[in-house]
PDB file of N, CA and C in Angstrom:
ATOM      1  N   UNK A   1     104.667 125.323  54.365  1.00  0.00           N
ATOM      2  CA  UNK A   1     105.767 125.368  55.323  1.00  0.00           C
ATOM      3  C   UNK A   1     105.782 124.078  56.127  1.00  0.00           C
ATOM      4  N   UNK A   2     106.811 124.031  56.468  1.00  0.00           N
ATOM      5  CA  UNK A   2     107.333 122.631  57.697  1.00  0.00           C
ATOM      6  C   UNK A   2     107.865 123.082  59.033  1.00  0.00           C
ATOM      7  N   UNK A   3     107.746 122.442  59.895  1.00  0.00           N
ATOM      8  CA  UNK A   3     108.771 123.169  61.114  1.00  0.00           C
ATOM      9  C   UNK A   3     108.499 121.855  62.359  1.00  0.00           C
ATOM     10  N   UNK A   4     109.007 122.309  63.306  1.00  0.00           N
ATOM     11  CA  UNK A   4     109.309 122.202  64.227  1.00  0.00           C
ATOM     12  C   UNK A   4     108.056 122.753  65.415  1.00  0.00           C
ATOM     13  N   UNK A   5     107.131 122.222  66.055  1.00  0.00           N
ATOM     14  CA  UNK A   5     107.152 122.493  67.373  1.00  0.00           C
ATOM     15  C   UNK A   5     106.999 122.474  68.935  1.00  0.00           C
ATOM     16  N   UNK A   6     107.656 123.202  69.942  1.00  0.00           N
ATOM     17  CA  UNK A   6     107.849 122.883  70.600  1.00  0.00           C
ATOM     18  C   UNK A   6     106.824 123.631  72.395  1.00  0.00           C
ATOM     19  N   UNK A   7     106.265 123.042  73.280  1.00  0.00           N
ATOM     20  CA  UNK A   7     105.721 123.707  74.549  1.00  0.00           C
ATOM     21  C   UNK A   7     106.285 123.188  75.590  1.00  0.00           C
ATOM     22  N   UNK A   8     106.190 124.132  76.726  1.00  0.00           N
ATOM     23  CA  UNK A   8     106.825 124.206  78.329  1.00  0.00           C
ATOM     24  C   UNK A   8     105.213 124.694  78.717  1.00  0.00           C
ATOM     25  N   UNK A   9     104.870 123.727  79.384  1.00  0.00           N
ATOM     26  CA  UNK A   9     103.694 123.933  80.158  1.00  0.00           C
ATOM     27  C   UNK A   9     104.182 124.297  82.069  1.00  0.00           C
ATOM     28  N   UNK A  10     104.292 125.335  82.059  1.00  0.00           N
ATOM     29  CA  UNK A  10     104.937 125.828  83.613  1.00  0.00           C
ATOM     30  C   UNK A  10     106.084 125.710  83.938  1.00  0.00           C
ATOM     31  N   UNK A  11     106.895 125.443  84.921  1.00  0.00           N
ATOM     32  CA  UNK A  11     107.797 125.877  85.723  1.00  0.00           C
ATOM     33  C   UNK A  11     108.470 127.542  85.836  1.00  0.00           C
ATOM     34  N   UNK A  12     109.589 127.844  85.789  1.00  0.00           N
ATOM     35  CA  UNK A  12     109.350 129.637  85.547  1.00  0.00           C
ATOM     36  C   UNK A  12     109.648 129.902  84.068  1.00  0.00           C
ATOM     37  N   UNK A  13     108.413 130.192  83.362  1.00  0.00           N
ATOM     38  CA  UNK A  13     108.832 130.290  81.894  1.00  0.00           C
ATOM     39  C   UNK A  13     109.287 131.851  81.611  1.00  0.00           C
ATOM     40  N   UNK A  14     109.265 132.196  82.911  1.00  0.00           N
ATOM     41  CA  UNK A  14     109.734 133.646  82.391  1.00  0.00           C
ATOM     42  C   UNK A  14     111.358 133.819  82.448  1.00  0.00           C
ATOM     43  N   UNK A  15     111.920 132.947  83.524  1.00  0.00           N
ATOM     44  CA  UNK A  15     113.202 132.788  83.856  1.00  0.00           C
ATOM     45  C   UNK A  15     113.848 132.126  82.275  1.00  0.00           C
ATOM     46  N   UNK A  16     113.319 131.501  82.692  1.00  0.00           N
ATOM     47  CA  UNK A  16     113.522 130.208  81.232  1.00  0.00           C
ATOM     48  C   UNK A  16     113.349 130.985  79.704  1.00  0.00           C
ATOM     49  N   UNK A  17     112.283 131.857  79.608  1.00  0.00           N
ATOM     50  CA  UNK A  17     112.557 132.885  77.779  1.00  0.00           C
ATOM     51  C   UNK A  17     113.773 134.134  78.089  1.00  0.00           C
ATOM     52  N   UNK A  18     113.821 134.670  79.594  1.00  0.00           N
ATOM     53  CA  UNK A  18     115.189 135.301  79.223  1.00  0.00           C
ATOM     54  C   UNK A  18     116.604 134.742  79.210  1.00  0.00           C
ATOM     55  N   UNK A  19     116.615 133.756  79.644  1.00  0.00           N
ATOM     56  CA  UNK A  19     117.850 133.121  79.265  1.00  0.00           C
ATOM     57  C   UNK A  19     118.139 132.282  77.818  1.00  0.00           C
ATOM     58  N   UNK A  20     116.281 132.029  77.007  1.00  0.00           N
ATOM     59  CA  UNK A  20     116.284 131.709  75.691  1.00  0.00           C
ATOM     60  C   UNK A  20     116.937 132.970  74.653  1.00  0.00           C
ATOM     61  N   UNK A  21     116.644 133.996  74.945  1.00  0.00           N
ATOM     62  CA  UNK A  21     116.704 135.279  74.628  1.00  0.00           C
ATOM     63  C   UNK A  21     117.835 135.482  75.035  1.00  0.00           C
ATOM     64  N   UNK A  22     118.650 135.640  75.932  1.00  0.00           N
ATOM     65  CA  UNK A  22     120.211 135.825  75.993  1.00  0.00           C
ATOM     66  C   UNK A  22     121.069 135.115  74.734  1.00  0.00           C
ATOM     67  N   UNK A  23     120.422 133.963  74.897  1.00  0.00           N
ATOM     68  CA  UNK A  23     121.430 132.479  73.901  1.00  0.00           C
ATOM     69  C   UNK A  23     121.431 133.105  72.631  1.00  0.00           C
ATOM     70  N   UNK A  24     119.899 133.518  72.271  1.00  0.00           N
ATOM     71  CA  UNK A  24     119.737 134.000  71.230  1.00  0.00           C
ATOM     72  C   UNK A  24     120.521 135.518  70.853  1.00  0.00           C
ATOM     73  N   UNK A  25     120.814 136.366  71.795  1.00  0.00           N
ATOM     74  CA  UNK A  25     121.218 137.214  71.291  1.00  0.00           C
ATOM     75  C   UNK A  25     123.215 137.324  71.060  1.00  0.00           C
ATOM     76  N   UNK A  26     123.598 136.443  72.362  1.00  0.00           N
ATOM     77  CA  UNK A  26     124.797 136.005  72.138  1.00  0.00           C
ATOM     78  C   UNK A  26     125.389 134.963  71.147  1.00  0.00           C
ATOM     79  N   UNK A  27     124.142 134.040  70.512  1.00  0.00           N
ATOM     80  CA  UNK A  27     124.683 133.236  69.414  1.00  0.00           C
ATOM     81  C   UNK A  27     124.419 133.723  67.871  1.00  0.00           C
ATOM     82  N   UNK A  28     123.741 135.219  68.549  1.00  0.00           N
ATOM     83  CA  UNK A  28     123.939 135.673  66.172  1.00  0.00           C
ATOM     84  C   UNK A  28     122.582 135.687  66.146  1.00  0.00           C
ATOM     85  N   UNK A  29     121.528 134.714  66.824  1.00  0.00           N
ATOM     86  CA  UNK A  29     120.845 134.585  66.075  1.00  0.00           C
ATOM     87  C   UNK A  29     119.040 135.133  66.435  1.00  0.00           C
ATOM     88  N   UNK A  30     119.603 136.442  67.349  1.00  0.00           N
ATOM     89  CA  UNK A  30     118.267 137.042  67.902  1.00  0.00           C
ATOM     90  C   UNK A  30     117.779 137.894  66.632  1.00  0.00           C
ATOM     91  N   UNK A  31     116.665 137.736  65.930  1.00  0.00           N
ATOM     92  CA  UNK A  31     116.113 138.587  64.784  1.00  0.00           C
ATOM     93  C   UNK A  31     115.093 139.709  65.575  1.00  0.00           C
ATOM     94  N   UNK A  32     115.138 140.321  66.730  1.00  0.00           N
ATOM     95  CA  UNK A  32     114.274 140.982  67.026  1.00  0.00           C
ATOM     96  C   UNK A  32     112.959 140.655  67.698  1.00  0.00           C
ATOM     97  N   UNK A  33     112.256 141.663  68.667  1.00  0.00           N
ATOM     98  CA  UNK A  33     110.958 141.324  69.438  1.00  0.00           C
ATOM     99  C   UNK A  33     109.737 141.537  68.539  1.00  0.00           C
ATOM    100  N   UNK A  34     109.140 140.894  69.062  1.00  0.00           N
ATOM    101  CA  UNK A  34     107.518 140.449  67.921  1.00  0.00           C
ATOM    102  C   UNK A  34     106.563 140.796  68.879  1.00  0.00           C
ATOM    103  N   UNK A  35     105.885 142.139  68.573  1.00  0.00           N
ATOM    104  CA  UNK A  35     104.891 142.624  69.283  1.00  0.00           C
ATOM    105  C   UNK A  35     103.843 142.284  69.315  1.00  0.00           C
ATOM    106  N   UNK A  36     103.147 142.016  70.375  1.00  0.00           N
ATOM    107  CA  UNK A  36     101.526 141.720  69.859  1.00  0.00           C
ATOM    108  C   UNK A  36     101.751 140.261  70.034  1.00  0.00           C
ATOM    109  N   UNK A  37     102.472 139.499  70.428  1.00  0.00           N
ATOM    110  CA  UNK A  37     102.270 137.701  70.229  1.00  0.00           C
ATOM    111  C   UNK A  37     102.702 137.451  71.841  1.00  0.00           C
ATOM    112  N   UNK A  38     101.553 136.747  72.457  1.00  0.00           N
ATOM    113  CA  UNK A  38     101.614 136.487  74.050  1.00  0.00           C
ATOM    114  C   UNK A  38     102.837 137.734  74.870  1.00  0.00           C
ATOM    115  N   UNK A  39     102.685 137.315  75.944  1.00  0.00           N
ATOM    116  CA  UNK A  39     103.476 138.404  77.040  1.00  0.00           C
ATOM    117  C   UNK A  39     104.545 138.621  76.391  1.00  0.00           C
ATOM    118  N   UNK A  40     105.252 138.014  75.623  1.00  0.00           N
ATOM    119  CA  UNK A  40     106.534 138.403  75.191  1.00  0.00           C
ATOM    120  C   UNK A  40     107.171 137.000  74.116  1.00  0.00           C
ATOM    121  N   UNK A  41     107.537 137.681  73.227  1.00  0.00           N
ATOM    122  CA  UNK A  41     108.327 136.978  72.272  1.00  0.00           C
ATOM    123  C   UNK A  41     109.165 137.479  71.386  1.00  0.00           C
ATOM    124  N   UNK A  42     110.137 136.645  71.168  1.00  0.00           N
ATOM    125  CA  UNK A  42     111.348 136.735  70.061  1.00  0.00           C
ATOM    126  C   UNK A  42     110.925 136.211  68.714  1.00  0.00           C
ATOM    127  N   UNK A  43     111.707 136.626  67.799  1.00  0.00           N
ATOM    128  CA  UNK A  43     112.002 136.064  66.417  1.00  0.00           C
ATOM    129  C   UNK A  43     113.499 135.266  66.329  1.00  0.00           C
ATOM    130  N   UNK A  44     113.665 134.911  65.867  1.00  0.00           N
ATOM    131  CA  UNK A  44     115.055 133.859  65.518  1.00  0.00           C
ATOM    132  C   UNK A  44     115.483 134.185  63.979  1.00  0.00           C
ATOM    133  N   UNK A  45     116.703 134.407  63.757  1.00  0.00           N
ATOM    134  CA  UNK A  45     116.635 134.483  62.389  1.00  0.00           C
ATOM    135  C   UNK A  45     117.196 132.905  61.472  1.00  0.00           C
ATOM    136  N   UNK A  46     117.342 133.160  60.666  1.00  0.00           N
ATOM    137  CA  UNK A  46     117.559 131.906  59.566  1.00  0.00           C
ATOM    138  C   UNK A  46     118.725 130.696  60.237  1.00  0.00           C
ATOM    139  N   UNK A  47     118.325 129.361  60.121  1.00  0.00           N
ATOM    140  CA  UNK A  47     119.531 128.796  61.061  1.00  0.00           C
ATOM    141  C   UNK A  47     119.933 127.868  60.049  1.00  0.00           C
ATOM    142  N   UNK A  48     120.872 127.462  59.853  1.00  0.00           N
ATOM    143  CA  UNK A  48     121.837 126.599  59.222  1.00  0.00           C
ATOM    144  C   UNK A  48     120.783 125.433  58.000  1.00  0.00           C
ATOM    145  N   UNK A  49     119.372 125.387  58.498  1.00  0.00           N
ATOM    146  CA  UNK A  49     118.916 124.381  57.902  1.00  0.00           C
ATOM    147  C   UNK A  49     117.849 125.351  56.813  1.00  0.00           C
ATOM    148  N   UNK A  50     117.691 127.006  56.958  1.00  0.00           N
ATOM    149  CA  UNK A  50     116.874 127.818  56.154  1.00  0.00           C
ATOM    150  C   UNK A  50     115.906 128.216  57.094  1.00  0.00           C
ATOM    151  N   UNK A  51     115.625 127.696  58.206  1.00  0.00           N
ATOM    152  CA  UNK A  51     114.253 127.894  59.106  1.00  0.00           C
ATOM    153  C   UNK A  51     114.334 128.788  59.616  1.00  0.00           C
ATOM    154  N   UNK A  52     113.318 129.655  60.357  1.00  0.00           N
ATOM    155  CA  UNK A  52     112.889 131.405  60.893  1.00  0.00           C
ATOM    156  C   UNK A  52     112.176 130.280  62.201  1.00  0.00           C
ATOM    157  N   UNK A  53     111.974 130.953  63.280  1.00  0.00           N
ATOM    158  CA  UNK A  53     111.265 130.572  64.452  1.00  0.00           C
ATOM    159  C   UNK A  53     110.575 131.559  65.171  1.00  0.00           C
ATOM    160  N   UNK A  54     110.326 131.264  66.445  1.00  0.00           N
ATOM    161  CA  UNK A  54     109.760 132.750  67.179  1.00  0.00           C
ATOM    162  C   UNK A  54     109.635 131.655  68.988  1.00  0.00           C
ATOM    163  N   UNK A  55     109.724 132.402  69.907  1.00  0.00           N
ATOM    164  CA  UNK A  55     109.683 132.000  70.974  1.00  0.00           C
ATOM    165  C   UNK A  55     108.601 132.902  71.546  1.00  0.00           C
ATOM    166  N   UNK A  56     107.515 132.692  72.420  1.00  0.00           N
ATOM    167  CA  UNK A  56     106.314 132.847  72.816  1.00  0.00           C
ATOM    168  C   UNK A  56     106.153 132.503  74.273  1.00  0.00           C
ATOM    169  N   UNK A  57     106.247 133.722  75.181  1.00  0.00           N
ATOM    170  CA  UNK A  57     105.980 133.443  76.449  1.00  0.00           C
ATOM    171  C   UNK A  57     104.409 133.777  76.598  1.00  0.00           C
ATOM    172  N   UNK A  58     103.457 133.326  77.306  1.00  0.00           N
ATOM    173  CA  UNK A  58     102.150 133.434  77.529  1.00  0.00           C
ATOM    174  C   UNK A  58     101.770 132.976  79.193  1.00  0.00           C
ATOM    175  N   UNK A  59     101.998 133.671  79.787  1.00  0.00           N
ATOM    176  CA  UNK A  59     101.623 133.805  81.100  1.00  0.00           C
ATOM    177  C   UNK A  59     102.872 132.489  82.148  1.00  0.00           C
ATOM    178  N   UNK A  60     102.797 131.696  82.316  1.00  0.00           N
ATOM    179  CA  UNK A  60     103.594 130.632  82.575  1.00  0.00           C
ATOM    180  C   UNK A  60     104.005 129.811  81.663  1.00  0.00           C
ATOM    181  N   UNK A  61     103.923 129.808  80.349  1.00  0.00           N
ATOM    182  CA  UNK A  61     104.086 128.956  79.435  1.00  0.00           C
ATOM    183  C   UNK A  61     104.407 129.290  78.325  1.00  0.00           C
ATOM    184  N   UNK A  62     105.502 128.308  77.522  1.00  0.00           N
ATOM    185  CA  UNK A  62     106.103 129.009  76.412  1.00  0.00           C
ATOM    186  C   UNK A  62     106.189 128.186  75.314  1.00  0.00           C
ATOM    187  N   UNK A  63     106.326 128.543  73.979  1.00  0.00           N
ATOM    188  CA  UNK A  63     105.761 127.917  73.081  1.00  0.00           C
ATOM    189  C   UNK A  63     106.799 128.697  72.343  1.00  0.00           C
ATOM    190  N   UNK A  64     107.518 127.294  70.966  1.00  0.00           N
ATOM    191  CA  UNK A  64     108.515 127.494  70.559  1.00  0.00           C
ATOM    192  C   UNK A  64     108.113 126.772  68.998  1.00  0.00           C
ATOM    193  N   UNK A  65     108.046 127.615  67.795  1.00  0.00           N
ATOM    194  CA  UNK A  65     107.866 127.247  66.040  1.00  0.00           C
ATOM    195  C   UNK A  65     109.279 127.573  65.544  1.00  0.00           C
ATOM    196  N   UNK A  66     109.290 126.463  64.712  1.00  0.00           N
ATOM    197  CA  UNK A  66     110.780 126.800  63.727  1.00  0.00           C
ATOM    198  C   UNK A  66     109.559 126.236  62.284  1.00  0.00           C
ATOM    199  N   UNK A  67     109.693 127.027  61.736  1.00  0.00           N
ATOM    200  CA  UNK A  67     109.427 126.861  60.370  1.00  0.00           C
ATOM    201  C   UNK A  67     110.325 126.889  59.013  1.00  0.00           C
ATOM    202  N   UNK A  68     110.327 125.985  58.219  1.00  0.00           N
ATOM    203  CA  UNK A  68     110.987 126.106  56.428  1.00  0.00           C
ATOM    204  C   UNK A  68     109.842 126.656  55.885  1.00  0.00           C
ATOM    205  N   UNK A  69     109.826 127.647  55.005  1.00  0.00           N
ATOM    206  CA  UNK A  69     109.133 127.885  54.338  1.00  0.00           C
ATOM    207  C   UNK A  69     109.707 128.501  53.045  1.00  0.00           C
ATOM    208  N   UNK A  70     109.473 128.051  52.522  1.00  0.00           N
ATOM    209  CA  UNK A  70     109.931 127.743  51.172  1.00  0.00           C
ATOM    210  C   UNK A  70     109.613 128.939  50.096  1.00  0.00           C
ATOM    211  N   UNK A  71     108.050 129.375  50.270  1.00  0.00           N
ATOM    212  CA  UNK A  71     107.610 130.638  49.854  1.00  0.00           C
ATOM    213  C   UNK A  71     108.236 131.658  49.998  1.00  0.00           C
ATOM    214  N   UNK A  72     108.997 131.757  51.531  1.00  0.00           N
ATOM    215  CA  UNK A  72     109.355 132.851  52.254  1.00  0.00           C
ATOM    216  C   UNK A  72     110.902 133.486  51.482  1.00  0.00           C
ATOM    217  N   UNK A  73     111.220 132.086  50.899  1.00  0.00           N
ATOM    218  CA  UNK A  73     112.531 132.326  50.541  1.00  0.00           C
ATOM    219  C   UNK A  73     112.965 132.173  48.855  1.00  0.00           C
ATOM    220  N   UNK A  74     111.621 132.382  48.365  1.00  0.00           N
ATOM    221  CA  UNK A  74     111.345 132.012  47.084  1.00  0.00           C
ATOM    222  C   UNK A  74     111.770 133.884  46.507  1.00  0.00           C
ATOM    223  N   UNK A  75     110.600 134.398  47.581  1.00  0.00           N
ATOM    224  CA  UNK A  75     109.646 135.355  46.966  1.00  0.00           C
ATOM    225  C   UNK A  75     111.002 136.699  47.231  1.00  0.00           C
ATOM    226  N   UNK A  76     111.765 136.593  48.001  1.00  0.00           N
ATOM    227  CA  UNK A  76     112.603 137.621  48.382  1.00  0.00           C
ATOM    228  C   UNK A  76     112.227 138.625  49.820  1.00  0.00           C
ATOM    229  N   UNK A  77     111.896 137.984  50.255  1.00  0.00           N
ATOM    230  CA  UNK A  77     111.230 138.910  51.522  1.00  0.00           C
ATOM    231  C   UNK A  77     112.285 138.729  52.576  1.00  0.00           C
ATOM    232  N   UNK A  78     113.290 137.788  52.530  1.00  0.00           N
ATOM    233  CA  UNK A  78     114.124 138.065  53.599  1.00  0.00           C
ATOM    234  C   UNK A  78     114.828 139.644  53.771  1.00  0.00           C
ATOM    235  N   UNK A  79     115.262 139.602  54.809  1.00  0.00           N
ATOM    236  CA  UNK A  79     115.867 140.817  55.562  1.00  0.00           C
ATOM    237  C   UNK A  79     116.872 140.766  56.362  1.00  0.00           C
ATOM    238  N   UNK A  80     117.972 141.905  56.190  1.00  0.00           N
ATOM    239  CA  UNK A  80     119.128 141.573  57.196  1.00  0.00           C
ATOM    240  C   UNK A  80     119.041 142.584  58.516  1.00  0.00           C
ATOM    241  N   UNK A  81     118.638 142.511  59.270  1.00  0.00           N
ATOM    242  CA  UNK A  81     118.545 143.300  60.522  1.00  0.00           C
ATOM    243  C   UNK A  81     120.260 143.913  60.708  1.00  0.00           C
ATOM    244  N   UNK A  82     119.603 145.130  62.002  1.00  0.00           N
ATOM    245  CA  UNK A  82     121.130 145.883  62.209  1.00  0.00           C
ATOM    246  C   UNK A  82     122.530 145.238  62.316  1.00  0.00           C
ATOM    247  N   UNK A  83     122.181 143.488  62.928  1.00  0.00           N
ATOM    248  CA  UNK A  83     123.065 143.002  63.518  1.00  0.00           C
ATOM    249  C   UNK A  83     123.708 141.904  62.682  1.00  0.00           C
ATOM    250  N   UNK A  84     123.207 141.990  61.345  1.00  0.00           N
ATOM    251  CA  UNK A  84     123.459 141.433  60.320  1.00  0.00           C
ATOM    252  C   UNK A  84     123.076 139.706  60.555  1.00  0.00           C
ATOM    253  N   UNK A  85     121.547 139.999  60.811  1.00  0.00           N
ATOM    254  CA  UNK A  85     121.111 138.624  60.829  1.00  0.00           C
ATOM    255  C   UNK A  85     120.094 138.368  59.982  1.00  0.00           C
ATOM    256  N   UNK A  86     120.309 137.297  59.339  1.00  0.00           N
ATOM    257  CA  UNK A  86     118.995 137.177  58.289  1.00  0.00           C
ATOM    258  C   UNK A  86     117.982 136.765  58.870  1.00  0.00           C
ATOM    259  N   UNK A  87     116.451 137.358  58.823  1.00  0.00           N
ATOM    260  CA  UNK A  87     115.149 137.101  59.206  1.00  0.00           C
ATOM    261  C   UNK A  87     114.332 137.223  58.011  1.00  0.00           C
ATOM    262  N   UNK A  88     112.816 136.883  58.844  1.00  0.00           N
ATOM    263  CA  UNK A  88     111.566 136.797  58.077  1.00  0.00           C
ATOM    264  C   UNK A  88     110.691 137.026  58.602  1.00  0.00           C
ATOM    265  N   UNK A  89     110.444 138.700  58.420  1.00  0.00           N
ATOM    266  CA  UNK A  89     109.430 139.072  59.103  1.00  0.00           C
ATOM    267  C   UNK A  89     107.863 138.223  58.467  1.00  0.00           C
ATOM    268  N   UNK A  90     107.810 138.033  57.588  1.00  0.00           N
ATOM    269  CA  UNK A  90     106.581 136.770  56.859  1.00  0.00           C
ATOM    270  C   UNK A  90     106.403 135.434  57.866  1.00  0.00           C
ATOM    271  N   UNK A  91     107.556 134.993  57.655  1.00  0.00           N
ATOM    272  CA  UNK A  91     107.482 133.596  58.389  1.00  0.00           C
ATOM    273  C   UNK A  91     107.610 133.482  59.851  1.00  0.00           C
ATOM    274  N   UNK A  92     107.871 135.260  60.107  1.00  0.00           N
ATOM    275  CA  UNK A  92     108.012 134.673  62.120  1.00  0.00           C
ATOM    276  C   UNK A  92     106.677 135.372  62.151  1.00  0.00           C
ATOM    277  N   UNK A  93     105.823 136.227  61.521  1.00  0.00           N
ATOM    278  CA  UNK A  93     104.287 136.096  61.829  1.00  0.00           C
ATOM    279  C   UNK A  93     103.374 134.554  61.472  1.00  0.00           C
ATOM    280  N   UNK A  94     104.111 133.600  60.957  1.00  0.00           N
ATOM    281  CA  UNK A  94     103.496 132.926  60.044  1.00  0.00           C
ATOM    282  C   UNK A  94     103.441 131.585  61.615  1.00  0.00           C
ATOM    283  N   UNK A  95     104.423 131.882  62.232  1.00  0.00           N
ATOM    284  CA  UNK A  95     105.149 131.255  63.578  1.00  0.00           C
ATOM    285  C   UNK A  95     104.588 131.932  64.482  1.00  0.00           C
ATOM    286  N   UNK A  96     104.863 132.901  64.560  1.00  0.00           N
ATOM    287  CA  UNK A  96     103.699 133.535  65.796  1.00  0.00           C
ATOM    288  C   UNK A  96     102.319 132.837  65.857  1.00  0.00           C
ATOM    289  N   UNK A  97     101.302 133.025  64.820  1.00  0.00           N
ATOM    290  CA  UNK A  97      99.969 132.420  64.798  1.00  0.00           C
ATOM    291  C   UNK A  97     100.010 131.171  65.510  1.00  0.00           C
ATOM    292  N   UNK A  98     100.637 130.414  65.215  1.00  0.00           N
ATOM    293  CA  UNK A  98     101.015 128.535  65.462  1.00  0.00           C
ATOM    294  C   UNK A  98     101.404 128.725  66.960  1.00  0.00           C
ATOM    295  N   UNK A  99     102.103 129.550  67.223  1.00  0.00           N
ATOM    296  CA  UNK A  99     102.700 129.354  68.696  1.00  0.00           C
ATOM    297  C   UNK A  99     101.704 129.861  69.857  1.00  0.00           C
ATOM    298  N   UNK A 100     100.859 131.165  69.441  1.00  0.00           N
ATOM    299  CA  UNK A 100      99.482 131.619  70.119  1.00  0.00           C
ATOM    300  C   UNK A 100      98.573 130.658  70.333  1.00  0.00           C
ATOM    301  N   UNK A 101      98.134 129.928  68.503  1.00  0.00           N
ATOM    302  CA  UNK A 101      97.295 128.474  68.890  1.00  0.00           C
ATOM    303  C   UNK A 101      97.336 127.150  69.742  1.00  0.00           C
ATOM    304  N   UNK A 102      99.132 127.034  69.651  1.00  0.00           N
ATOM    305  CA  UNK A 102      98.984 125.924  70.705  1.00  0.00           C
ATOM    306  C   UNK A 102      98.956 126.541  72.283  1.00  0.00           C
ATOM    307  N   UNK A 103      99.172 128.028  72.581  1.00  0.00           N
ATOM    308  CA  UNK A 103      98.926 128.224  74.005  1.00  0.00           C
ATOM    309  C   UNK A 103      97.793 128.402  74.343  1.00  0.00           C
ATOM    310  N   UNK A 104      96.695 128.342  74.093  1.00  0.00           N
ATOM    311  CA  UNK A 104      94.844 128.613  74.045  1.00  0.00           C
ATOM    312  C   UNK A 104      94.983 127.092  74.849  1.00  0.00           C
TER     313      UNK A 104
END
């Protein structure tokens, strides 16, 4: 896989992931909450370039993976959620891990 990523080391990252999380759910492209990965995080579903992401709040700080993965989209594992958005539940755990590691 390839991606993208991105950290916010403080200011209010909590203010700051629900308004990431609004964008996301008003632009199509909220794939659902990802349990178990820091205080709170999203999934992203597939964006114009093939990539899955995940957004990662962890106490004051937030941490943002966009991944291609190529496997993900080889193998057939995508999924269309209720809202008719394509995700990857594979590749936004695969994004979760990466986004936990850089908040340590």
């Amino acid at each position: 896989a390839t991606g993208r990523l991105a950290r916010q080391d403080g200011g209010d990252a909590s203010a700051d992931y629900q308004r990431a999380r609004q964008d996301a759910e008003a632009g199509g492209f909220f794939a659902g909450d990802a349990a178990g990965v820091g205080d709170e995080a999203f999934c992203t579903g597939r964006s114009d370039t093939g990539s899955f992401g995940i957004l990662v709040r962890a106490g004051g700080d937030l941490a943002y993976v966009s991944l291609l993965d190529a496997a993900a989209l080889e193998d057939g594992a995508l999924q269309t959620n209720e809202n008719g958005v394509v995700v990857s539940p594979e590749t936004c755990a695969q994004a979760g891990a990466v986004a936990l590691a850089m908040l340590r």
